[in-house]
C-alpha atoms as a PDB file:
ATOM      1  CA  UNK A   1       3.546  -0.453 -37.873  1.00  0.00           C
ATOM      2  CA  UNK A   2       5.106  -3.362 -36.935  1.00  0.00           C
ATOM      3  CA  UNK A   3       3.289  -5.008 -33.472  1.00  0.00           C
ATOM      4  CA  UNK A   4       5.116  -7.133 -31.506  1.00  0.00           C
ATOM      5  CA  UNK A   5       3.191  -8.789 -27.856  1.00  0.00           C
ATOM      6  CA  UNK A   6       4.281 -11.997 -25.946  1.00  0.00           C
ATOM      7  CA  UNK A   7       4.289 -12.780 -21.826  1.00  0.00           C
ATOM      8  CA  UNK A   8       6.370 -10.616 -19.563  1.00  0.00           C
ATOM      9  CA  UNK A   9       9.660 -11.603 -20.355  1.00  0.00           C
ATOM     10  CA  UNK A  10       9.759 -13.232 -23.209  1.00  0.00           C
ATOM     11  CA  UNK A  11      12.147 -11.545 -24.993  1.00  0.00           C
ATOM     12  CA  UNK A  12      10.115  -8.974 -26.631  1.00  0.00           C
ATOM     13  CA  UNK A  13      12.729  -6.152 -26.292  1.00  0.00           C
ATOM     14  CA  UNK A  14      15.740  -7.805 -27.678  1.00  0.00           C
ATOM     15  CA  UNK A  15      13.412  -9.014 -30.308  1.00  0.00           C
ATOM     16  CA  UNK A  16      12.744  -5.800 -31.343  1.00  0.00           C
ATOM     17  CA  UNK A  17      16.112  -3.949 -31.351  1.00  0.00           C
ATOM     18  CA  UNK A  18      17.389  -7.258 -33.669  1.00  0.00           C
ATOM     19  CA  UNK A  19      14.440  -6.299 -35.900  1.00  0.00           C
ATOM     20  CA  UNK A  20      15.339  -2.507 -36.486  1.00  0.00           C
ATOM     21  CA  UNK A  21      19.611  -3.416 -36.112  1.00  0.00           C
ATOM     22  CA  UNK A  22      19.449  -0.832 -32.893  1.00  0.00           C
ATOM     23  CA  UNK A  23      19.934  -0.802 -29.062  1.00  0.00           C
ATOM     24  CA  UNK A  24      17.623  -0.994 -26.019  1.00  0.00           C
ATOM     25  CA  UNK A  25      18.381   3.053 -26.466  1.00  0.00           C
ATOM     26  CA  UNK A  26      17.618   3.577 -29.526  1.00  0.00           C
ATOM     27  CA  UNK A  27      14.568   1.742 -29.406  1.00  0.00           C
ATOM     28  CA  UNK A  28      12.856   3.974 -27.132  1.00  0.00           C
ATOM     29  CA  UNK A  29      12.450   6.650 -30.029  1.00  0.00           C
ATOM     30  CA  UNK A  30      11.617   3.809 -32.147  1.00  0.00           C
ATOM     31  CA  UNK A  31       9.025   2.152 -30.501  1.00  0.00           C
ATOM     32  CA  UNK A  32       5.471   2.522 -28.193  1.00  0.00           C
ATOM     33  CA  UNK A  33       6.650  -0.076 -25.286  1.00  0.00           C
ATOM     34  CA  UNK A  34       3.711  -1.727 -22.243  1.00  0.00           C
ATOM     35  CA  UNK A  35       1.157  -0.149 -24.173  1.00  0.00           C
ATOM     36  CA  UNK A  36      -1.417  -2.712 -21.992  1.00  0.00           C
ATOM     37  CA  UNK A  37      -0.771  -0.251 -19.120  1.00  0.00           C
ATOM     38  CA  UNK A  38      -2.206   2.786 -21.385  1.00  0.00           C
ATOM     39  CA  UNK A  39      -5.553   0.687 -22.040  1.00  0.00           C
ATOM     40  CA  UNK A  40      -6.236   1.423 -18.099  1.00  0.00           C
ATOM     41  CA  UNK A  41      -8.772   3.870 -17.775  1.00  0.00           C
ATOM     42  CA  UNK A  42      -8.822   4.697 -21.417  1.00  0.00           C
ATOM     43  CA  UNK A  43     -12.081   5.684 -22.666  1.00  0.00           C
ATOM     44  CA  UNK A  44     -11.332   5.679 -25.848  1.00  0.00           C
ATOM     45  CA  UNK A  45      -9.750   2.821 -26.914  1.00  0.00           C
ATOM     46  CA  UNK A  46     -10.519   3.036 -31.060  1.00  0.00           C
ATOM     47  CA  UNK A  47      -8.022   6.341 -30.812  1.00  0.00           C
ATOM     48  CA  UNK A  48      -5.820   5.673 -29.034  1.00  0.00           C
ATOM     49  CA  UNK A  49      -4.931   2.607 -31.190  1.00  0.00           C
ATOM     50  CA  UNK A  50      -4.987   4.868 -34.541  1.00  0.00           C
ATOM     51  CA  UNK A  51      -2.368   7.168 -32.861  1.00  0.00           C
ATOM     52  CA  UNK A  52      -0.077   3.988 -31.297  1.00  0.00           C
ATOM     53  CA  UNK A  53      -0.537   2.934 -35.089  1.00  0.00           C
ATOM     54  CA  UNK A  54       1.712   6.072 -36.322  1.00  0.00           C
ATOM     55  CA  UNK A  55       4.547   4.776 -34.242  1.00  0.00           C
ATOM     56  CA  UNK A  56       6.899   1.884 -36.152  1.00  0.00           C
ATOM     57  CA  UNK A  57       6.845  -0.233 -33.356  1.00  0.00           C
ATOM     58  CA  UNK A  58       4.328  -1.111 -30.616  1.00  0.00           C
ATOM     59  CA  UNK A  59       5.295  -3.844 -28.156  1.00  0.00           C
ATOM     60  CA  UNK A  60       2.886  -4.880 -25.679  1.00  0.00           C
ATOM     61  CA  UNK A  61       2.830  -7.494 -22.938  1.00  0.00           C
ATOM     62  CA  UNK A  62      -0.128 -10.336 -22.896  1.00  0.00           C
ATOM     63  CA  UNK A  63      -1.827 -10.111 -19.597  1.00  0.00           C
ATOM     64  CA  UNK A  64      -4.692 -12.485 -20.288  1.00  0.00           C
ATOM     65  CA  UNK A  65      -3.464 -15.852 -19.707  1.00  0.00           C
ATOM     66  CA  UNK A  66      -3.197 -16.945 -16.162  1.00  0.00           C
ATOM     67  CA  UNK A  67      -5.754 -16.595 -13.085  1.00  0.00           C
ATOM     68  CA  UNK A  68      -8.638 -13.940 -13.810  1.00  0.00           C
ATOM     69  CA  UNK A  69      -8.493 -11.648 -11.384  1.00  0.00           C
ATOM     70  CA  UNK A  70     -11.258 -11.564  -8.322  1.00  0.00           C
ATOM     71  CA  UNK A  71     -11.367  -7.577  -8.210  1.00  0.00           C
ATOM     72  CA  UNK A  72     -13.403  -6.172 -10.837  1.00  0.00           C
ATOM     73  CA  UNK A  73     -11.495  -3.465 -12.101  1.00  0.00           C
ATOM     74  CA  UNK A  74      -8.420  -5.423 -12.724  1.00  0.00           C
ATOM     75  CA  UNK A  75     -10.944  -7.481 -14.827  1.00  0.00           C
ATOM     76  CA  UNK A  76     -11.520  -4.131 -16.890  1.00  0.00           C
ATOM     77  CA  UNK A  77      -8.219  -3.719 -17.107  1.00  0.00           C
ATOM     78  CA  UNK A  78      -7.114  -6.529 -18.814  1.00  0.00           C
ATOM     79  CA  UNK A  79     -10.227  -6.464 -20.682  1.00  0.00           C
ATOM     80  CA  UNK A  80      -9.165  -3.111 -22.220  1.00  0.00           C
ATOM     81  CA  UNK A  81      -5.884  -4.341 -22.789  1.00  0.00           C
ATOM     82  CA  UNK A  82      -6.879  -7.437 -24.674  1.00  0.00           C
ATOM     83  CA  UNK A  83      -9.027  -5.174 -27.195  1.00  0.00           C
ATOM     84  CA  UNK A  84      -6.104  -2.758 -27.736  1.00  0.00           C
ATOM     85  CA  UNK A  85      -3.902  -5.297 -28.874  1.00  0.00           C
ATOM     86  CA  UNK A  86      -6.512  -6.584 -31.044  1.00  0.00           C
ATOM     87  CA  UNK A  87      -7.327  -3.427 -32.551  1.00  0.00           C
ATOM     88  CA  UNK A  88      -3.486  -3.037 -32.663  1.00  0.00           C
ATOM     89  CA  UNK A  89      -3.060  -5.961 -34.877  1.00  0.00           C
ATOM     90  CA  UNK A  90      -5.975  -5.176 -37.187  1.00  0.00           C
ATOM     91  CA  UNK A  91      -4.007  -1.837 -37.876  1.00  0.00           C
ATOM     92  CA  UNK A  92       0.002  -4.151 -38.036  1.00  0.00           C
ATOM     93  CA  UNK A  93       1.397  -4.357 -41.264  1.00  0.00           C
ATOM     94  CA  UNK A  94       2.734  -7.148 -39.159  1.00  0.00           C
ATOM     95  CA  UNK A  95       2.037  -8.846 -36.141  1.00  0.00           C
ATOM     96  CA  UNK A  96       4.998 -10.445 -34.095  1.00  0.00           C
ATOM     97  CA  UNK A  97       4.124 -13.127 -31.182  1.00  0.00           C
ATOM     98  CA  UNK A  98       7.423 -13.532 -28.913  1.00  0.00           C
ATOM     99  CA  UNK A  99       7.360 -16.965 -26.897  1.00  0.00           C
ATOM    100  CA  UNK A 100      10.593 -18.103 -24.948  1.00  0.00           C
ATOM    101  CA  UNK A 101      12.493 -15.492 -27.312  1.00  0.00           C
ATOM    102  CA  UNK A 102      11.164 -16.776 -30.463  1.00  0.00           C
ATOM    103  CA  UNK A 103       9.698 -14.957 -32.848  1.00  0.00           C
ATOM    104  CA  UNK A 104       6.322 -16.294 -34.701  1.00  0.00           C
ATOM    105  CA  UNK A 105       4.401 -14.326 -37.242  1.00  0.00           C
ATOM    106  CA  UNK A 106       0.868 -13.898 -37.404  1.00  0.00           C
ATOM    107  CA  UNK A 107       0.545 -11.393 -39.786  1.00  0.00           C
END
């Protein structure tokens, strides 16, 4: 599995589809996309990243840079999306950071 994160808009997407020579189309059969929003109110966070880790590509956004949020369960949130992407990249073959629409490898 290939994992691929970055902020919200950083050209994660088109990164992608370059990747696997396909369009924005294609790469919904190809590819797990926002998988931070299924780390909300998952109680099992171990399995759901071994079954993300049976797709070829997971993209997720970073949401832990920035202002911490006052309400508590936004805190959680982002929380449990942090620890799914780093469970994610313990499971990557590779691990893709996209900044400004370049591409840096960290595994």
């Amino acid at each position: 599995m290939i994992f691929i994160t970055g902020p919200l808009y950083s050209g994660k997407t088109e990164y992608a589809c370059s990747l696997l020579g396909c369009t924005p189309e294609e790469l919904e059969g190809r590819a797990i996309r926002d998988t931070q929003e299924l780390a909300r109110n998952c109680a099992d966070l171990e399995a759901l990243a071994d079954e993300l880790a049976q797709s070829e590509v997971v993209i997720a956004a970073e949401v832990g840079g920035g202002v911490v949020p006052v309400d508590p369960q936004e805190r959680a949130h982002r929380e449990a999306a942090g620890r799914l992407a780093c469970l994610l990249a313990q499971r990557a073959e590779r691990v893709i950071r996209v900044f400004c629409g370049l591409p840096q490898v960290l595994k």
